[in-house]
C-alpha atoms as a PDB file:
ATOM      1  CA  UNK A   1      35.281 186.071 198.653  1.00  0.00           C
ATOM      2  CA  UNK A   2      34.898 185.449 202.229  1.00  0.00           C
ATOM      3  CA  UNK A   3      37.630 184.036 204.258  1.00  0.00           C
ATOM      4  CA  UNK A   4      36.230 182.992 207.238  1.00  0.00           C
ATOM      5  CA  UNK A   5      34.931 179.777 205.782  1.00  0.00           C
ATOM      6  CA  UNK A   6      38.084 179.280 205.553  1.00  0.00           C
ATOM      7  CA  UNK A   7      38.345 177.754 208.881  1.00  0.00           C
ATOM      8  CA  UNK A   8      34.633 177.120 209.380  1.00  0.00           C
ATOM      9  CA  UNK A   9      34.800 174.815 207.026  1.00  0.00           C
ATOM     10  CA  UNK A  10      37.785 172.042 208.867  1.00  0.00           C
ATOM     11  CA  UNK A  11      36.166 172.649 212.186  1.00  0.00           C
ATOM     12  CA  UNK A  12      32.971 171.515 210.908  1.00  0.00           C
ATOM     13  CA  UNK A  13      34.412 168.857 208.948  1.00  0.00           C
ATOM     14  CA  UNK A  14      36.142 167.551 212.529  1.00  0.00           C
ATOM     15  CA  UNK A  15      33.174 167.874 214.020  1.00  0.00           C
ATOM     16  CA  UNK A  16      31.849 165.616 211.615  1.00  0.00           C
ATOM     17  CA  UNK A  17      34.652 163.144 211.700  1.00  0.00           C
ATOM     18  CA  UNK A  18      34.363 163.183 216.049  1.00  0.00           C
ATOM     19  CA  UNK A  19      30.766 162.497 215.716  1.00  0.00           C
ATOM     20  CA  UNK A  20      31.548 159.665 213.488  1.00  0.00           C
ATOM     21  CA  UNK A  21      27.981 159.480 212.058  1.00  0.00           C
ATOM     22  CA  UNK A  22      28.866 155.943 209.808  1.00  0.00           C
ATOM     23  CA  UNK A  23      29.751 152.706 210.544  1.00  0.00           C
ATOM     24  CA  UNK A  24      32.186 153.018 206.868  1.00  0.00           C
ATOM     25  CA  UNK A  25      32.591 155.920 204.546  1.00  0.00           C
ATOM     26  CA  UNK A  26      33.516 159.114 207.539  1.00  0.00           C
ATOM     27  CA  UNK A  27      36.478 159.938 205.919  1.00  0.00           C
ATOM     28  CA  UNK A  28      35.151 159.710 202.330  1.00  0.00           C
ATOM     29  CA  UNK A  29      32.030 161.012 203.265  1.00  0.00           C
ATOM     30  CA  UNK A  30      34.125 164.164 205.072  1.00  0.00           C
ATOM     31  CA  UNK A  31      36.215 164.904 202.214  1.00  0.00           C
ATOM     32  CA  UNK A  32      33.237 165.185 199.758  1.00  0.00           C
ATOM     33  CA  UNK A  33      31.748 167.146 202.157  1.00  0.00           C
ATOM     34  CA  UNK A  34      35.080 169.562 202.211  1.00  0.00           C
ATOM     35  CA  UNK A  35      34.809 169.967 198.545  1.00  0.00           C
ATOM     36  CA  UNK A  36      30.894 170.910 198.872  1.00  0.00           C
ATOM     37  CA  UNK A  37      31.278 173.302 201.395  1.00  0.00           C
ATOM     38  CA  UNK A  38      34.597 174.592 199.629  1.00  0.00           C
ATOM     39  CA  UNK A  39      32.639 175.029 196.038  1.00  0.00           C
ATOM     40  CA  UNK A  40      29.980 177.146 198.218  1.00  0.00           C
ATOM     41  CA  UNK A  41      32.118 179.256 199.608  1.00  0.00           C
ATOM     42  CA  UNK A  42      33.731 180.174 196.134  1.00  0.00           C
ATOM     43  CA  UNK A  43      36.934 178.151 196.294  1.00  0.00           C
ATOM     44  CA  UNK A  44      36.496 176.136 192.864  1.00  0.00           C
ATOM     45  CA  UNK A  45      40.273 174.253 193.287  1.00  0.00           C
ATOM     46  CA  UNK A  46      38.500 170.872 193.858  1.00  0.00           C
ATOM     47  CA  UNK A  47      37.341 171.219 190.373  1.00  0.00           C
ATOM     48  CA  UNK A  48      40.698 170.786 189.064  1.00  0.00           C
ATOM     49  CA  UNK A  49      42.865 169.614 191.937  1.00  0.00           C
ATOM     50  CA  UNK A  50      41.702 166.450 193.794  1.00  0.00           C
ATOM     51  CA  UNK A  51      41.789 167.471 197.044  1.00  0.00           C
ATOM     52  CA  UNK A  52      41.011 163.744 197.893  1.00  0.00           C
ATOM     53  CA  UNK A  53      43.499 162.456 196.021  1.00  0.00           C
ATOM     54  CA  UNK A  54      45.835 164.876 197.999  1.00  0.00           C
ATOM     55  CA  UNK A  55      45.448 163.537 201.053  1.00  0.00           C
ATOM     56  CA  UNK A  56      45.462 159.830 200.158  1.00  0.00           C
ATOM     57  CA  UNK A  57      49.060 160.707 199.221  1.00  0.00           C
ATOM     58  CA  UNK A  58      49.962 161.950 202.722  1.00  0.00           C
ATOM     59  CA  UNK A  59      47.158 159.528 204.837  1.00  0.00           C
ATOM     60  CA  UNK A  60      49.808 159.228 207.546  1.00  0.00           C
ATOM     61  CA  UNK A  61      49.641 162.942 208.031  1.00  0.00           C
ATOM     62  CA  UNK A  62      45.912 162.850 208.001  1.00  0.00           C
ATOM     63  CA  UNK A  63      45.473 160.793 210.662  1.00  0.00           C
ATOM     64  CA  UNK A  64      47.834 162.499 212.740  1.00  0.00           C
ATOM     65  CA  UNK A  65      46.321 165.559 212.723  1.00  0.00           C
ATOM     66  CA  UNK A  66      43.008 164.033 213.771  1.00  0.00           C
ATOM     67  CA  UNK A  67      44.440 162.402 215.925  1.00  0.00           C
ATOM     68  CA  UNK A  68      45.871 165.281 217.777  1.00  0.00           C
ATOM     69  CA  UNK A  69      42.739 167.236 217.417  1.00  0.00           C
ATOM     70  CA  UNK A  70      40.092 164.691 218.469  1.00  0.00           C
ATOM     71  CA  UNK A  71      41.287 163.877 221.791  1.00  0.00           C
ATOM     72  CA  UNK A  72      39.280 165.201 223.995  1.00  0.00           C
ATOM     73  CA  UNK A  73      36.447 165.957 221.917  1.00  0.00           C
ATOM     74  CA  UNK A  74      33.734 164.534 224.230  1.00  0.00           C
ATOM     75  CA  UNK A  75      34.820 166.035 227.184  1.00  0.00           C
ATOM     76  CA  UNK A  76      34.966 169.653 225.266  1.00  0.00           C
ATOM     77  CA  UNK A  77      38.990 169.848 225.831  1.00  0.00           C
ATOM     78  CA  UNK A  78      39.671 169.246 222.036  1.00  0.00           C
ATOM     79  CA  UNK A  79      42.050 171.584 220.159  1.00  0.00           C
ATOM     80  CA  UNK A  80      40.727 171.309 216.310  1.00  0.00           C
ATOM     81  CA  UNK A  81      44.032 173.557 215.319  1.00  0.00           C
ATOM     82  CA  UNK A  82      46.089 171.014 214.136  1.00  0.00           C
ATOM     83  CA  UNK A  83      43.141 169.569 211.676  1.00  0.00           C
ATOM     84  CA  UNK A  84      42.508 173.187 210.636  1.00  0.00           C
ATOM     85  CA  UNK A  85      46.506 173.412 210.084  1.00  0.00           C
ATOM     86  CA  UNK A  86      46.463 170.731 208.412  1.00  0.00           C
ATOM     87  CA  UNK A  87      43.315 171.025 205.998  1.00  0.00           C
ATOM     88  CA  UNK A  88      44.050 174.709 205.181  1.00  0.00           C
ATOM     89  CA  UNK A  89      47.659 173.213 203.932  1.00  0.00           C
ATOM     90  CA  UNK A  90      46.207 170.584 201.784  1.00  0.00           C
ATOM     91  CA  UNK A  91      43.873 173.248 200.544  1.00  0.00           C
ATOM     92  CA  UNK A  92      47.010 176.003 199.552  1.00  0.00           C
ATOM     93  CA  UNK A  93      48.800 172.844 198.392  1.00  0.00           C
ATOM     94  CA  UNK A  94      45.978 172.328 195.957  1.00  0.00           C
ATOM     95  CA  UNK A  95      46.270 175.726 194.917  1.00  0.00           C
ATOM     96  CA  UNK A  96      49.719 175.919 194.279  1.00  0.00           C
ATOM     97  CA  UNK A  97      49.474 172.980 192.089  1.00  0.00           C
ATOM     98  CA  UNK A  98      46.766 174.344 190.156  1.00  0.00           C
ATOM     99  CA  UNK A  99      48.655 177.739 189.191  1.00  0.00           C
ATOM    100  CA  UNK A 100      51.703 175.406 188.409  1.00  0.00           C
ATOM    101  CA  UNK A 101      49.583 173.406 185.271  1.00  0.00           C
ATOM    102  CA  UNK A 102      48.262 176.882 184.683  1.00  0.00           C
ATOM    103  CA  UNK A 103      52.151 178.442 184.072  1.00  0.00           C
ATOM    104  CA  UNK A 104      52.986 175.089 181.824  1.00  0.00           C
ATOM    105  CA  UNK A 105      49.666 176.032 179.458  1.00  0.00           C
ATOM    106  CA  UNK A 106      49.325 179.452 179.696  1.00  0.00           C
ATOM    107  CA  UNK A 107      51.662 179.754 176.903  1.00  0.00           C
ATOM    108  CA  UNK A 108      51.608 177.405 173.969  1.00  0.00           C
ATOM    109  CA  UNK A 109      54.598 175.262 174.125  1.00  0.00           C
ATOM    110  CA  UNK A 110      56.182 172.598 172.761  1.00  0.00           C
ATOM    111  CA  UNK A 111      55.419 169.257 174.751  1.00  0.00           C
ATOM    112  CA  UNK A 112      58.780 169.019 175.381  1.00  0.00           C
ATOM    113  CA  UNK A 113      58.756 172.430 176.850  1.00  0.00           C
ATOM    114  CA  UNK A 114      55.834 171.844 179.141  1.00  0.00           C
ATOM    115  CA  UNK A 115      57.289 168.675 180.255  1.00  0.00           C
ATOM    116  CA  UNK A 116      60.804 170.024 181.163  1.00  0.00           C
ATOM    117  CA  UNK A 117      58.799 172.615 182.741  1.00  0.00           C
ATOM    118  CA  UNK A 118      57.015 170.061 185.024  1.00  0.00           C
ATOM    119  CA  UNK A 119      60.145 168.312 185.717  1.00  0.00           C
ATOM    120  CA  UNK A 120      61.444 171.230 187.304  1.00  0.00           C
ATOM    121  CA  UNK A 121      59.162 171.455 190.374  1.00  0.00           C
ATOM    122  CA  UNK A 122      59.945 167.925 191.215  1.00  0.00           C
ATOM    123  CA  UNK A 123      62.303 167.027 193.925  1.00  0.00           C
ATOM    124  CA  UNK A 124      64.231 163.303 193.850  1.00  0.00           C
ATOM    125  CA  UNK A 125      62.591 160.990 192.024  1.00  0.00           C
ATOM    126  CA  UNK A 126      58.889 161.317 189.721  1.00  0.00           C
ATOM    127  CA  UNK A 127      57.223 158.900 187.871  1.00  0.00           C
ATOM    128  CA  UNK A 128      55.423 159.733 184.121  1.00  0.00           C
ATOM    129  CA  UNK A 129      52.248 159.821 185.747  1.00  0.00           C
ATOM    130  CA  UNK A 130      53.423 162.938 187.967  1.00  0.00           C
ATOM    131  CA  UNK A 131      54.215 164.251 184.981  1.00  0.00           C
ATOM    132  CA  UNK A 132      50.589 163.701 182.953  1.00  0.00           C
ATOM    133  CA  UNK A 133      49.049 165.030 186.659  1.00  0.00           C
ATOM    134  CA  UNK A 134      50.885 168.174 185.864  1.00  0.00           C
ATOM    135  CA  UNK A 135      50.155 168.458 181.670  1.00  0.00           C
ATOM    136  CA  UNK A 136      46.485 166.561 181.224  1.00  0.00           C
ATOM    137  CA  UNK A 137      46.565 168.314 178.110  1.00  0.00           C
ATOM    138  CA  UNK A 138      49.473 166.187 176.847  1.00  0.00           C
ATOM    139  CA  UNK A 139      49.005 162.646 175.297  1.00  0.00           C
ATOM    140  CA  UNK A 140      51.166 159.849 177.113  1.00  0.00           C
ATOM    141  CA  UNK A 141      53.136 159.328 173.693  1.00  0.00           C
ATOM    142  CA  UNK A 142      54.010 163.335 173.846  1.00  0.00           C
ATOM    143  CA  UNK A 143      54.779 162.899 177.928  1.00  0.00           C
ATOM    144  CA  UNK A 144      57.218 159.806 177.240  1.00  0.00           C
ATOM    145  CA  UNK A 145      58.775 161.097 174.298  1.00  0.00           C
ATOM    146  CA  UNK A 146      59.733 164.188 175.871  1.00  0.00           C
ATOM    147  CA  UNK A 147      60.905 162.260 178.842  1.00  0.00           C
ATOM    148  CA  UNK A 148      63.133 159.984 176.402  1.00  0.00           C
ATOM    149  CA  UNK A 149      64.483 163.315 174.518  1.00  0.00           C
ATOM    150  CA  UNK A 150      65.082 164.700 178.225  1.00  0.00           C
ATOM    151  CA  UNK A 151      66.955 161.409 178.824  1.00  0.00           C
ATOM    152  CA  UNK A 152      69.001 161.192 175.687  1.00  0.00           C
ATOM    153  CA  UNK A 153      70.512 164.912 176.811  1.00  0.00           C
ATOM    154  CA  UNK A 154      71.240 163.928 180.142  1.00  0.00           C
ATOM    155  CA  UNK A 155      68.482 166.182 181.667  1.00  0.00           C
ATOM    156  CA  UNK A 156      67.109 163.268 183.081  1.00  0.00           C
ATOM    157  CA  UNK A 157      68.516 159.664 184.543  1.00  0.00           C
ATOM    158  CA  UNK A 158      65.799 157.316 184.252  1.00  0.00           C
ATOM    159  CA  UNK A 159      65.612 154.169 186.771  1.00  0.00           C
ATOM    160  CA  UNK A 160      63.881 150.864 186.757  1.00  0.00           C
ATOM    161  CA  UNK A 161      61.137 149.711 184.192  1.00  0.00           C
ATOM    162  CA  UNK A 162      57.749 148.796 183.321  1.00  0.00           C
ATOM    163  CA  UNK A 163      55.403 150.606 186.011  1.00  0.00           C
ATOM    164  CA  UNK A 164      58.383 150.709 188.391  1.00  0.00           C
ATOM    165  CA  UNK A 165      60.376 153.170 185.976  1.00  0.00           C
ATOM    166  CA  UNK A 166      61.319 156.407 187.645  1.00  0.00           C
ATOM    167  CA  UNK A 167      63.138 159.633 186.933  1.00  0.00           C
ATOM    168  CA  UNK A 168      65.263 162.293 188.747  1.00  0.00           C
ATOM    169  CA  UNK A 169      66.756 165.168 187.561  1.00  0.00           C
ATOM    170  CA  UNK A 170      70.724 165.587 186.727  1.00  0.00           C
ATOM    171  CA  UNK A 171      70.714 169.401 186.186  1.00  0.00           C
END
């Protein structure tokens, strides 16, 4: 595997996004494109990390790093670094989330396992549905009973409730 697509790729993919070829739909358009280009270059993460989803959860940082790369673009004085920066984080990011739901199923564990496992990458507070991002192979009843057991140890404190519940860790 090559890695000079590596950064072909996000300088294309600016490109793109200066050209702004679309009234509505560059970005979405862009970051389909990412994953295309990414698939044919033999980086398969997309397939089970949404890069998309990824940067939706960091838009502000997006932006900024578009931002700082397009200016200039139509005069040729652009510097496309920070979007390459920036994309080729999202992309390790992606990566290191993948091999983290690989080392909770590699080994068969107990859902409680797994989910105290997934609990342990997290810094300040997660909701459940970090949790089922990190274990899709666990069913919500297994993710929130293990969360209650984790709570009922003192693990866990839990916050709030409904959809606004949250966790953090206490040891």
């Amino acid at each position: 595997m090559e890695l000079e697509p590596l950064i072909a790729i996000p300088i294309f993919i600016h490109d793109f996004l200066c050209i702004h070829p679309f009234n509505d739909g560059n970005g979405r358009m862009s970051r389909l494109l990412t994953t295309l280009l990414l698939y044919r270059s033999g980086f398969y993460v997309g397939k089970y990390i949404s890069l998309e989803a990824k940067i939706a959860k960091n838009k502000d940082l997006y932006y900024d790093a578009l931002a700082a790369s397009q200016d200039g673009w139509h005069e040729g004085q652009d510097d496309p670094i920070p979007f390459v920066k920036y994309l080729l984080g999202t992309i390790l990011s992606a990566y290191r989330d993948f091999a983290d739901r690989f080392a909770i199923v590699e080994n068969r564990r107990s859902a409680l396992d797994m989910v105290r496992m997934a609990t342990q990458n997290k810094i300040g507070r997660f909701k459940k549905q970090d949790i089922r991002e990190q274990c899709p192979s666990l069913s919500i009843s297994s993710i929130e009973g293990a969360l209650r057991n984790m709570v009922a140890s003192g693990e866990l404190k839990r916050e709030g409730a409904g959809k606004n519940t949250c966790y953090f860790r206490l040891k």
